[in-house]
Protein backbone atom coordinates (compact mmCIF):
# COMPACT_ATOMS: atom_id res chain seq x y z
CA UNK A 1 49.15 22.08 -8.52
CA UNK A 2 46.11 21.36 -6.73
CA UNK A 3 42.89 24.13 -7.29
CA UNK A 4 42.08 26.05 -4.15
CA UNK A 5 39.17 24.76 -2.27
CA UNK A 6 37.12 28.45 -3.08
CA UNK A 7 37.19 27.59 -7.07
CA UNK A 8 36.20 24.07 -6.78
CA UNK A 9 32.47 23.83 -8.58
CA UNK A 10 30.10 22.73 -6.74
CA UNK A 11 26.14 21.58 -7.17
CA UNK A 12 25.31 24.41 -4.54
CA UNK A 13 26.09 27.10 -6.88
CA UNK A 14 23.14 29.34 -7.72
CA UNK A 15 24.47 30.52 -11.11
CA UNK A 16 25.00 26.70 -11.97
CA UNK A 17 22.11 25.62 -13.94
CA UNK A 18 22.41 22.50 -15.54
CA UNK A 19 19.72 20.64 -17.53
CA UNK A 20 19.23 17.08 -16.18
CA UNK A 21 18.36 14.44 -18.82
CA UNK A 22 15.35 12.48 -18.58
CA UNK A 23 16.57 8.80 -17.54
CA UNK A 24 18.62 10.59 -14.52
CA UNK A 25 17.03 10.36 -11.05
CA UNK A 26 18.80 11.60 -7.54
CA UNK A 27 20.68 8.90 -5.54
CA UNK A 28 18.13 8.99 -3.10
CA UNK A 29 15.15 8.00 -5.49
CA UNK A 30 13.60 4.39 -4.59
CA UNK A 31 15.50 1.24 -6.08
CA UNK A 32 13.29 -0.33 -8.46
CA UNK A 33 14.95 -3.56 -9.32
CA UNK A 34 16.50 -5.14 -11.85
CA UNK A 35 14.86 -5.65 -15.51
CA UNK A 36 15.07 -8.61 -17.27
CA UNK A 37 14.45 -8.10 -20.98
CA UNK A 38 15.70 -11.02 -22.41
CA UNK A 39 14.12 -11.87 -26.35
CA UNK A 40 12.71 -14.90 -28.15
CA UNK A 41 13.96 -16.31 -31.42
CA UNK A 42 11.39 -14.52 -32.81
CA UNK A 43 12.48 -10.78 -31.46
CA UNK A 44 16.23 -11.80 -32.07
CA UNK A 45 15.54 -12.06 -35.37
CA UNK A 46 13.89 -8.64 -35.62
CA UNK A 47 17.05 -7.28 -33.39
CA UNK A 48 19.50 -8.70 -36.55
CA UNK A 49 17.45 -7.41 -39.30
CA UNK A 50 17.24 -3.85 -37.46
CA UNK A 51 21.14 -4.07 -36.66
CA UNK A 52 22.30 -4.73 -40.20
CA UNK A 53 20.08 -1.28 -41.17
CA UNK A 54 21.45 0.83 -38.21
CA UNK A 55 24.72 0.01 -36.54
CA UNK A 56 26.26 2.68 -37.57
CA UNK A 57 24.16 5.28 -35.64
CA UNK A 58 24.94 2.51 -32.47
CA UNK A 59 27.47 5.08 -31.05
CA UNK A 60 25.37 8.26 -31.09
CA UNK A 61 22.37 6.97 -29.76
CA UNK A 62 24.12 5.59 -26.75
CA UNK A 63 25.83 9.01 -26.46
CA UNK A 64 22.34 10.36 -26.43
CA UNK A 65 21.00 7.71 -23.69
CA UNK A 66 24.45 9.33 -21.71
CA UNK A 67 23.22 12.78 -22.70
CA UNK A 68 20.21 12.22 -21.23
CA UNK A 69 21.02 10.87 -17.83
CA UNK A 70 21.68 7.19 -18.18
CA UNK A 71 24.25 5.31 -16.63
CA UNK A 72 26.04 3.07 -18.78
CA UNK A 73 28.51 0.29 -17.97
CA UNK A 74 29.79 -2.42 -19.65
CA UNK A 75 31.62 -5.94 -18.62
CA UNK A 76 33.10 -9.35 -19.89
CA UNK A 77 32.03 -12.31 -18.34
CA UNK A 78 34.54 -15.07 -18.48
CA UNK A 79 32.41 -18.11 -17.17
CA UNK A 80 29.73 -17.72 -19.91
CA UNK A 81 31.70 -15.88 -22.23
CA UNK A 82 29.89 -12.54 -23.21
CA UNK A 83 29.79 -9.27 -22.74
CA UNK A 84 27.38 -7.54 -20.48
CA UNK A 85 26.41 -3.90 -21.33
CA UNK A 86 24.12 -2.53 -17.97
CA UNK A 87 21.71 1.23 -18.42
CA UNK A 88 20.64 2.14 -15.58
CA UNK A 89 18.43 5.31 -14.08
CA UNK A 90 14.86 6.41 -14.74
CA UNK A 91 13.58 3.45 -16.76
CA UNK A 92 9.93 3.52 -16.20
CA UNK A 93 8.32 5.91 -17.58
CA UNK A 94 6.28 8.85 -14.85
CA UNK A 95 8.09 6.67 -11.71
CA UNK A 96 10.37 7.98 -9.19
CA UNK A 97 12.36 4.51 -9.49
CA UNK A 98 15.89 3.97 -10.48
CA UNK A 99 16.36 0.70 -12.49
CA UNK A 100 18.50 -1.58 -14.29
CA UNK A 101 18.50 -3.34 -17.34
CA UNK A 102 21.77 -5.49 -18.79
CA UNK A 103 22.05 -6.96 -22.09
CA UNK A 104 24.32 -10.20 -23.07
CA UNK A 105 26.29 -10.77 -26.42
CA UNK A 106 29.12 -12.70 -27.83
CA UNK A 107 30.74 -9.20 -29.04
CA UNK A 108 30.82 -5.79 -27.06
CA UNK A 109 29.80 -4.23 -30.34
CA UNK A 110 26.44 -6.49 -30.27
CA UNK A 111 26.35 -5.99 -26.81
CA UNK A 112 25.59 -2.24 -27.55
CA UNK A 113 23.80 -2.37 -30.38
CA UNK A 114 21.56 -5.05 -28.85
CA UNK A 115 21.23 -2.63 -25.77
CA UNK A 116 20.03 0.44 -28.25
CA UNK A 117 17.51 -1.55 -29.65
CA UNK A 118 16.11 -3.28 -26.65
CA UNK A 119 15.67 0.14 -25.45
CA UNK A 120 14.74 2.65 -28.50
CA UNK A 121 12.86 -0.09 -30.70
CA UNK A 122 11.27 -3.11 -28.31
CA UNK A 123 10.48 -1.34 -24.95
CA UNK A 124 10.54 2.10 -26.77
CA UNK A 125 12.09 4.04 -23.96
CA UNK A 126 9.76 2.06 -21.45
CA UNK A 127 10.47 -0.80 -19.27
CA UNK A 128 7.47 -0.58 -17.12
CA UNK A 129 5.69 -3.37 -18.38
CA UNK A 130 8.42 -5.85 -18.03
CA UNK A 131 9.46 -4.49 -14.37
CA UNK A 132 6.68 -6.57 -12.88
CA UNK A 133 5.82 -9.20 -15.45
CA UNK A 134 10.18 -10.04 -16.90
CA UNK A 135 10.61 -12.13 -19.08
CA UNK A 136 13.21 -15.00 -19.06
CA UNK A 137 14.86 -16.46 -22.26
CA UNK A 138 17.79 -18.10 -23.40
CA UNK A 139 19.44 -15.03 -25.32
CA UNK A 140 19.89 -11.12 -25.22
């Protein structure tokens, strides 16, 4: 049985008070573009080294990036034969712009961890940099 229209929750509610995370932004803040955050040979081999040390704390530091506001989403791409794991929200650091960043691997389980790390290790929570410079490489 449906729930009457009167009990439905809504957003409007004054005793509502939910915490929003830091990555989330209103549907109405400005689109900032797409990030590309690809990595060098170099970085990739930083990205292994830290994923041997840490992938089992993968899972709870995504649910943290959810926790916090960050929109997660996660595909397989059949012509080039990855996975593609997308965050998107407040990526930049003191801006008003929503963003998105997406990270390619041969597994989904790299695909995530690669996607932690990009984000908590190499930008260190901060795309702004690469939002007007990006950076365009063969992997990640």
């Amino acid at each position: 049985m449906a729930r009457p229209k009167k009990s439905s929750p809504s957003i409007d509610t004054p005793d509502k008070n939910v915490e929003q995370g830091k990555y989330w932004l209103t549907n109405d803040a400005p689109w900032g573009g797409f990030i590309n955050v690809s990595i060098n040979d170099n970085e990739k081999a930083e990205f292994h080294a830290w994923a041997d040390e840490n992938a089992q704390h993968v899972v709870t530091m995504l649910e943290d990036l959810l926790n916090e506001g960050m929109k997660y989403g996660a595909a397989y791409d059949r012509e080039n034969q990855c996975y593609i794991v997308t965050l998107t929200g407040g990526l930049v650091l003191g801006s008003n712009l929503r963003c998105c960043v997406t990270t390619r691997a041969g597994t989904w389980s790299e695909a995530n961890t690669l996607a932690v790390w990009k984000h908590y290790v190499f930008v260190q929570e901060d795309y702004g940099d690469l939002l007007t410079t990006g950076r365009k490489r063969s992997w990640g």
